[in-house]
C-alpha atoms as a PDB file:
ATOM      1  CA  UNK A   1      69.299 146.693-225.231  1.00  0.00           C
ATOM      2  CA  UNK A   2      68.402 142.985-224.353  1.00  0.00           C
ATOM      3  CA  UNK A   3      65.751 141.325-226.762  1.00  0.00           C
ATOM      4  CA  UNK A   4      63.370 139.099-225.743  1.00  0.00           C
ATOM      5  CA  UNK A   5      63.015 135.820-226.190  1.00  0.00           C
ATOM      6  CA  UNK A   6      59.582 134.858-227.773  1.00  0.00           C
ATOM      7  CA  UNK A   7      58.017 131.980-227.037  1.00  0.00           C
ATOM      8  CA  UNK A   8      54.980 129.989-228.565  1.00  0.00           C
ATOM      9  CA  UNK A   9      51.968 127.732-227.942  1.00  0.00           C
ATOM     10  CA  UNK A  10      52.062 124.561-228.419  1.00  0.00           C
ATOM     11  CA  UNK A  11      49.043 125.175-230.806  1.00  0.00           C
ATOM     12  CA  UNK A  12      50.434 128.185-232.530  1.00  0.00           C
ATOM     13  CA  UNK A  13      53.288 125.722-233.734  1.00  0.00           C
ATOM     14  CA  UNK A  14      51.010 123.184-234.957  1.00  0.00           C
ATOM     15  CA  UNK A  15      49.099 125.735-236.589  1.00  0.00           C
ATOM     16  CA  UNK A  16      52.741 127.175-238.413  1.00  0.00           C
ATOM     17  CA  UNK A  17      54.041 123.757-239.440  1.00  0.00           C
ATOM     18  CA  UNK A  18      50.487 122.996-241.058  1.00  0.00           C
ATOM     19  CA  UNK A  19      50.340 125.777-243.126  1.00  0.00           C
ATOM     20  CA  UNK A  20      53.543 124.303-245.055  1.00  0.00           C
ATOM     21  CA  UNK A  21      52.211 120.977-244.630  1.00  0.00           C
ATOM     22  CA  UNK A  22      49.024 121.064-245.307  1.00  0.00           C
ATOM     23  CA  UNK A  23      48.242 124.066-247.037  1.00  0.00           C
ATOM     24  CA  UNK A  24      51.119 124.428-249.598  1.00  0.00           C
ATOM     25  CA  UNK A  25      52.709 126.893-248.065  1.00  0.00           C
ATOM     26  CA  UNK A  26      55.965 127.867-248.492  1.00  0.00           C
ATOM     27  CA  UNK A  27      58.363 128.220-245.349  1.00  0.00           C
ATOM     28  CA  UNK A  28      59.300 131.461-246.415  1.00  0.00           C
ATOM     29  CA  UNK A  29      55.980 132.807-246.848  1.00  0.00           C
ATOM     30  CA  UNK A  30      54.435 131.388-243.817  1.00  0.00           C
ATOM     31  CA  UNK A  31      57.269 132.695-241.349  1.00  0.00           C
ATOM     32  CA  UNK A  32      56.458 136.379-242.941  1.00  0.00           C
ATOM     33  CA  UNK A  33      52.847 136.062-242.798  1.00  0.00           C
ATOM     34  CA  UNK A  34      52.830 134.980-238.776  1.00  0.00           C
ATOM     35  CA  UNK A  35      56.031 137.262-238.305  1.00  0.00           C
ATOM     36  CA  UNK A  36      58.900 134.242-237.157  1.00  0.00           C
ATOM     37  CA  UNK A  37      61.755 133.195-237.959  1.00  0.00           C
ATOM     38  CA  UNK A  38      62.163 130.654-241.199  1.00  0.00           C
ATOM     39  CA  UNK A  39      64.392 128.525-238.644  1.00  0.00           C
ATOM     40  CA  UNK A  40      61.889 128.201-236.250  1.00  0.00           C
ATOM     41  CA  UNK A  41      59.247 127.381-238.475  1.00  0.00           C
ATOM     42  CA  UNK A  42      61.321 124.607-240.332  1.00  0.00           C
ATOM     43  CA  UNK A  43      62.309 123.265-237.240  1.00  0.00           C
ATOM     44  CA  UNK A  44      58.257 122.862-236.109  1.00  0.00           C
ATOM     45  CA  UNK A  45      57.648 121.433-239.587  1.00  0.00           C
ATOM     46  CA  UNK A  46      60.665 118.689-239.512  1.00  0.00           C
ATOM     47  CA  UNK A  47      59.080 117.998-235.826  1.00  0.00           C
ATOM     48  CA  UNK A  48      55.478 117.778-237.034  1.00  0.00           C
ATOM     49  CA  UNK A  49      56.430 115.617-239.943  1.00  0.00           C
ATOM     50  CA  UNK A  50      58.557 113.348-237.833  1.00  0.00           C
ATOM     51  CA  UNK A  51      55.548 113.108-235.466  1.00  0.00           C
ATOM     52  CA  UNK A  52      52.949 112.255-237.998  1.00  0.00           C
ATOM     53  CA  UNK A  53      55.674 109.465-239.141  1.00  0.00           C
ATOM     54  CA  UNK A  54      55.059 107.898-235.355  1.00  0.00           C
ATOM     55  CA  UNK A  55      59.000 109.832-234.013  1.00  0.00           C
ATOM     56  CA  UNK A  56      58.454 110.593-230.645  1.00  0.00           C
ATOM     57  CA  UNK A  57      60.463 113.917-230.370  1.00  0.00           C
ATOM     58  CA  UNK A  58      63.154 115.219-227.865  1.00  0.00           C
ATOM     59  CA  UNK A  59      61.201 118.705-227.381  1.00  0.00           C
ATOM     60  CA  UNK A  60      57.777 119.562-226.360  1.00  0.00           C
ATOM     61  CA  UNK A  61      55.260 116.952-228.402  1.00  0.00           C
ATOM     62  CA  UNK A  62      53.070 119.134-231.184  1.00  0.00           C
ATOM     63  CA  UNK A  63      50.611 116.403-231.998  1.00  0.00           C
ATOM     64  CA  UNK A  64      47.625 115.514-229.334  1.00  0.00           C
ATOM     65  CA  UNK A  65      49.424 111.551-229.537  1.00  0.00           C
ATOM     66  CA  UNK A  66      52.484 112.103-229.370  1.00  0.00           C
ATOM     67  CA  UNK A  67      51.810 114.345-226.079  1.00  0.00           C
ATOM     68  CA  UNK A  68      50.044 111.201-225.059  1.00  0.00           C
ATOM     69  CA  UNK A  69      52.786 109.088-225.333  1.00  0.00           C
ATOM     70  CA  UNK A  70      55.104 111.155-223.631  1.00  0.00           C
ATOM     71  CA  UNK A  71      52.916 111.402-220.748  1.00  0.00           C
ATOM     72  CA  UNK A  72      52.751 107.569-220.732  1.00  0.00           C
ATOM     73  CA  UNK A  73      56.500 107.273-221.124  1.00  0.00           C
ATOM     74  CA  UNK A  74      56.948 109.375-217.908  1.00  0.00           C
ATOM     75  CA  UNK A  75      54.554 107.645-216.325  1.00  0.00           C
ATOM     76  CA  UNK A  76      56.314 104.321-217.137  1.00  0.00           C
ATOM     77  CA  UNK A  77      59.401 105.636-215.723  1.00  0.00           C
ATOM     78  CA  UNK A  78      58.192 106.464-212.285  1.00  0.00           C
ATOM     79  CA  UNK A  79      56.179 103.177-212.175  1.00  0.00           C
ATOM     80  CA  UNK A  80      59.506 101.753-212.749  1.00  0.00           C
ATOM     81  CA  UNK A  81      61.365 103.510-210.419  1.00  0.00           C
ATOM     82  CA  UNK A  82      58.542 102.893-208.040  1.00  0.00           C
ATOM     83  CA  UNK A  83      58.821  99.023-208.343  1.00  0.00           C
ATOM     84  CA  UNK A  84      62.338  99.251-207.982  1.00  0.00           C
ATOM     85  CA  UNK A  85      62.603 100.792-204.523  1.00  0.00           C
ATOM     86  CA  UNK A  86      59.531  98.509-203.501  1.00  0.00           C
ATOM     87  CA  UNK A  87      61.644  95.444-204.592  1.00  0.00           C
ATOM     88  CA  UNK A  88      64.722  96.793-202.658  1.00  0.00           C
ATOM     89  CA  UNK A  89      62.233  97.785-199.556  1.00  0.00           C
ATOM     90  CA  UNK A  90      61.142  94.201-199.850  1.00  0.00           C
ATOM     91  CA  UNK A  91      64.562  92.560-199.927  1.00  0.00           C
ATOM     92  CA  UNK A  92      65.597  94.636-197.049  1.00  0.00           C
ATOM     93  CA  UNK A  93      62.608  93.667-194.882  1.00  0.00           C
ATOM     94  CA  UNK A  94      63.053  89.942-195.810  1.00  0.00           C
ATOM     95  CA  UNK A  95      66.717  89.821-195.122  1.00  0.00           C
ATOM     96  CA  UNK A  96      65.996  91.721-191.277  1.00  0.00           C
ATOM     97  CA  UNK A  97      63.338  89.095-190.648  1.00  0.00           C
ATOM     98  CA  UNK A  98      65.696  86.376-191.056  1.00  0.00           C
ATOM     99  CA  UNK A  99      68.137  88.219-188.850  1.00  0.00           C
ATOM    100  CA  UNK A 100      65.448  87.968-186.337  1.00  0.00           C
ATOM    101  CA  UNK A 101      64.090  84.039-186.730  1.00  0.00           C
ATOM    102  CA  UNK A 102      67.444  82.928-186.442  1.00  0.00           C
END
């Protein structure tokens, strides 16, 4: 038989990390209270505490700024690639209306 794979808010993780965090938890006893793996949970906590250290993290963001960055930082890319193509649709339209004037 196949298991499952579980997956998890984005809020439920925040939630986990802070009770180690913030409320003295231990990882142990928080990933038997909520019923998850200790790997899991010490992987949210390392994430949470690189986050509140200003880390901008590979995975999913758990902290409300460092979502907003990463929304920023996409949107910075596709400005970028925007202004690229407009500066190569540009070229290309100057160097046909020289063609033309010639």
């Amino acid at each position: 038989m196949v298991r499952k794979r579980r997956t998890f808010t984005t809020e439920f993780k925040l939630e986990a990390a802070q009770l180690v965090t913030e409320q003295g938890y231990s990882i142990p006893q928080a990933s038997r209270s909520l019923g998850i793996g200790e790997t899991a949970l010490r992987r949210w906590v390392n994430q949470l505490q690189q986050e509140t250290q200003g880390i901008t993290p590979k995975s999913k963001a758990l902290t409300a700024e460092q979502q907003r960055i990463k929304e920023l930082e996409a949107r910075i890319d596709r400005l970028e690639r925007e202004k690229s193509i407009l500066k190569k649709a540009t070229a290309l339209l100057m160097s046909e209306q020289m063609q033309h004037t010639r």
